[in-house]
Protein backbone atom coordinates (compact mmCIF):
# COMPACT_ATOMS: atom_id res chain seq x y z
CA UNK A 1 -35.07 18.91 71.38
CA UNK A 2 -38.95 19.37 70.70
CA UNK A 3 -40.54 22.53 71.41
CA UNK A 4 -42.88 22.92 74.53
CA UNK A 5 -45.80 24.66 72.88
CA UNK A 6 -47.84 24.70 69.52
CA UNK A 7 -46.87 27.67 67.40
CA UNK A 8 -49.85 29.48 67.11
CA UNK A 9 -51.43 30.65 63.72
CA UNK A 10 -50.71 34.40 64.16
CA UNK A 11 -47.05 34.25 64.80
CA UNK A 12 -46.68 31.44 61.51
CA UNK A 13 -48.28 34.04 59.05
CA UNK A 14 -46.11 36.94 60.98
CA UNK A 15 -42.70 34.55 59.76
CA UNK A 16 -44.39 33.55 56.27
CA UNK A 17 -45.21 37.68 55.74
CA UNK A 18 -41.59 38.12 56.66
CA UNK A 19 -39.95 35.71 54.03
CA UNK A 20 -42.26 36.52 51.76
CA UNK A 21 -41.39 40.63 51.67
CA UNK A 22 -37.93 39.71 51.60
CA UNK A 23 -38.47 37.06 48.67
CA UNK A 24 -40.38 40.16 47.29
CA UNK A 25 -37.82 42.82 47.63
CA UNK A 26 -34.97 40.61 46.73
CA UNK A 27 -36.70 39.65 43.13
CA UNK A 28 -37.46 43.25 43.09
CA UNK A 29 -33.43 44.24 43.19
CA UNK A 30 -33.07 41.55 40.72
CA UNK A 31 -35.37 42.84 38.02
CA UNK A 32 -34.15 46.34 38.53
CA UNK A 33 -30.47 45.23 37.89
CA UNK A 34 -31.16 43.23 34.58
CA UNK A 35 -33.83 46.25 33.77
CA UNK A 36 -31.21 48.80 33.75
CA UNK A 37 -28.18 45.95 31.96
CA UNK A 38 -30.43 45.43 28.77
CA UNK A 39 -30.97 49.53 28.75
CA UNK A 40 -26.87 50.08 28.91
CA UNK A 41 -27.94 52.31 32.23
CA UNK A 42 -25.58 50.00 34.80
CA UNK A 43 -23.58 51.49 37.35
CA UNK A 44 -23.26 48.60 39.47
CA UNK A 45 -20.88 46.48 37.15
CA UNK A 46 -19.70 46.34 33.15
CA UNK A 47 -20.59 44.28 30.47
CA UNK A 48 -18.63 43.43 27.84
CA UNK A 49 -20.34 44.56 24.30
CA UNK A 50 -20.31 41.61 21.61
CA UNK A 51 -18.47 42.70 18.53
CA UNK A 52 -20.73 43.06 15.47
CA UNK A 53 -19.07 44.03 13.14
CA UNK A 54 -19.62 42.91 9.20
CA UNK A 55 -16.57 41.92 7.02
CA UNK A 56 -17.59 42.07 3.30
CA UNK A 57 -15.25 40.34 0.60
C-alpha cells in the first residue's frame, strides 16, 4: 500500500524531534550508568573488582 498524501514538512520534523529526544535521553541514561560504575556509586547492578594484589618472592 502507498500512502494517499505527501507528508508535510511540519509533521516530519515533529517525528525527527521525537526520535531524536529519545536518542537523547537514552544516551543520557547510558552515560549516567557508566558515570556512576567507574565512581563505585552503582546501585543498579555489581561489578566484580579485579584482584590486584602483588606477590613478592
Amino acid at each position: 500500500s502507498v500512502p494517499k498524501k505527501r507528508t508535510s514538512i511540519s509533521k516530519k520534523h515533529i517525528r525527527k524531534n521525537i526520535w531524536k529526544i529519545k536518542a537523547y535521553f537514552t544516551a543520557l541514561k547510558a552515560f549516567s550508568l557508566a558515570k556512576s560504575i567507574s565512581t563505585d556509586n552503582s546501585k543498579s547492578f555489581f561489578v566484580q573488582q579485579p584482584n590486584n594484589q602483588t606477590y613478592s618472592k
